[in-house]
Protein backbone atom coordinates (compact mmCIF):
# COMPACT_ATOMS: atom_id res chain seq x y z
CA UNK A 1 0.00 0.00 0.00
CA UNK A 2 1.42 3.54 -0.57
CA UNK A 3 0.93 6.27 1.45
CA UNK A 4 0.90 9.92 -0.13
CA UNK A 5 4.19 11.80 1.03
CA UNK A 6 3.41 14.98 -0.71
CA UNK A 7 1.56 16.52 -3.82
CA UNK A 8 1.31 19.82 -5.83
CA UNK A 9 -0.66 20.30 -8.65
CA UNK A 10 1.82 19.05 -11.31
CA UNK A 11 3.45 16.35 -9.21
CA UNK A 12 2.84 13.61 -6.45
CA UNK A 13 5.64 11.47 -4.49
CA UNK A 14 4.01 8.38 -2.46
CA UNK A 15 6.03 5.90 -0.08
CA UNK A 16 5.91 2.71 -1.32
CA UNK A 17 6.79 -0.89 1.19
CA UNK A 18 7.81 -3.70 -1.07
CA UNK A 19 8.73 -6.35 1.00
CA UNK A 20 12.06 -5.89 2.25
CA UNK A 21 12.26 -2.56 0.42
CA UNK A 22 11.06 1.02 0.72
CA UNK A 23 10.85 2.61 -2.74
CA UNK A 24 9.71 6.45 -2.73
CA UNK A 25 8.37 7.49 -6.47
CA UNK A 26 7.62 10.86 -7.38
CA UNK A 27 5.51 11.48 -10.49
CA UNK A 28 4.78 14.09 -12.29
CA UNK A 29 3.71 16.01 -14.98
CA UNK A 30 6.09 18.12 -16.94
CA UNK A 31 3.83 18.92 -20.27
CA UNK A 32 3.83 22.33 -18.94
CA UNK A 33 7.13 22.97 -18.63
CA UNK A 34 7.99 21.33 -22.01
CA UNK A 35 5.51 23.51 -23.51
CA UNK A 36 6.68 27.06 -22.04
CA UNK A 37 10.23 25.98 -23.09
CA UNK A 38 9.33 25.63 -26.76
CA UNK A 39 7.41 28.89 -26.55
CA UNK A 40 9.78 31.02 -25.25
CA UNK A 41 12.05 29.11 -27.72
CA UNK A 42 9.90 30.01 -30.29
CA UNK A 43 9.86 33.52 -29.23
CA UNK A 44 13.37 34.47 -29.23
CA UNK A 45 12.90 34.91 -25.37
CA UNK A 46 16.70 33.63 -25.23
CA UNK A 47 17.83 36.22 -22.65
CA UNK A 48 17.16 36.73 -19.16
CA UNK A 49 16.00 40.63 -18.13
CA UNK A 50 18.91 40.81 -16.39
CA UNK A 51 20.95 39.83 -20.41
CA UNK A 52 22.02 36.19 -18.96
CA UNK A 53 21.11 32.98 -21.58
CA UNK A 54 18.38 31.14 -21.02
CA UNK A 55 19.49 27.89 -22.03
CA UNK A 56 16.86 25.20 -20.59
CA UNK A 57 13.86 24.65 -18.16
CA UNK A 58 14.33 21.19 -16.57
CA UNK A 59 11.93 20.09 -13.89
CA UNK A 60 14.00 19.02 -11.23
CA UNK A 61 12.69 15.46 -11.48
CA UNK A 62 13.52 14.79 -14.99
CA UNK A 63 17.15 15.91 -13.84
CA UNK A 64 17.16 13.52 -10.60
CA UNK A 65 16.07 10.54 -12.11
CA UNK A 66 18.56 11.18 -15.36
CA UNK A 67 21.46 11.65 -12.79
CA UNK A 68 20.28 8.36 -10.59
CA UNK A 69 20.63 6.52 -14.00
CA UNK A 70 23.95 7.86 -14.49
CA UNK A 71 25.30 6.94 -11.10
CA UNK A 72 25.03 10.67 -9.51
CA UNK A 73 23.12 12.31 -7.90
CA UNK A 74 21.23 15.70 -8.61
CA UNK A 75 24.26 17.40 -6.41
CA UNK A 76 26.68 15.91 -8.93
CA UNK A 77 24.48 17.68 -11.90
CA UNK A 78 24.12 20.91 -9.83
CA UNK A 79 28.38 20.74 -8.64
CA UNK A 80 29.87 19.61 -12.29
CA UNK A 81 29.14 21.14 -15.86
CA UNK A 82 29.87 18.91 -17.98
CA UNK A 83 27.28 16.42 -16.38
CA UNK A 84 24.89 19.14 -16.84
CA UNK A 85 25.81 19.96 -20.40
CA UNK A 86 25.23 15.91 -21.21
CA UNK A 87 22.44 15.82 -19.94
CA UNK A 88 21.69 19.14 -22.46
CA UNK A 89 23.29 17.60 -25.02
CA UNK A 90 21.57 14.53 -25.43
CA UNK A 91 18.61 14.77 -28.13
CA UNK A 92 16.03 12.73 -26.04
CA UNK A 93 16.23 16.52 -23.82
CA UNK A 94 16.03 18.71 -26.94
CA UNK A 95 12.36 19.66 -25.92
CA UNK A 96 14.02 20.99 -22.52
CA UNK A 97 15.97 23.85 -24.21
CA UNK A 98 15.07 27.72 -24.96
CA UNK A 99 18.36 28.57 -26.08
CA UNK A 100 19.78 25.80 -28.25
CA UNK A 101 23.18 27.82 -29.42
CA UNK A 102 24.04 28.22 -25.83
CA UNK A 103 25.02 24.15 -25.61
């Protein structure tokens, strides 16, 4: 039986005993999130109002579970660049990016 941790209104995490094991699983929808990034995309809104690039809009999930499957851990992404720029890189993420020259 699982037994609701927490839940916002694109997202819920549950607590899950499976025999000897405790899995925790957090789903959620990131639709939204895809679709603002290929509208601001679409929009040349490339720049931050303070001039920065606005390279990508990741929901912090997608980036967690990606780093658990590469052995790290979403401080790893956060703490190396190159981690972060694979993960950027790789064309199954395209849909993530607003600024595509910036990687």
């Amino acid at each position: 039986m699982a037994k609701l941790l927490s839940q916002t209104e694109s997202s819920v995490t549950r607590w899950h005993e499976e025999g000897d094991a405790t899995v925790i699983e957090t789903v959620a929808d990131v639709e939204p999130v895809v679709e603002r990034a290929k509208s601001l995309h679409n929009e040349g809104y490339t720049r931050t109002k303070g001039g920065q690039r606005h390279v990508a809009s990741v929901p912090i999930v997608v980036l967690d579970a990606w780093a658990k499957k590469q052995g790290k851990t979403l401080a790893d992404v956060y703490q190396d660049q190159d981690l972060l720029t694979r993960f950027l890189r790789d064309p199954a993420h395209s849909f993530f990016l607003i600024d595509k020259s910036a990687v």
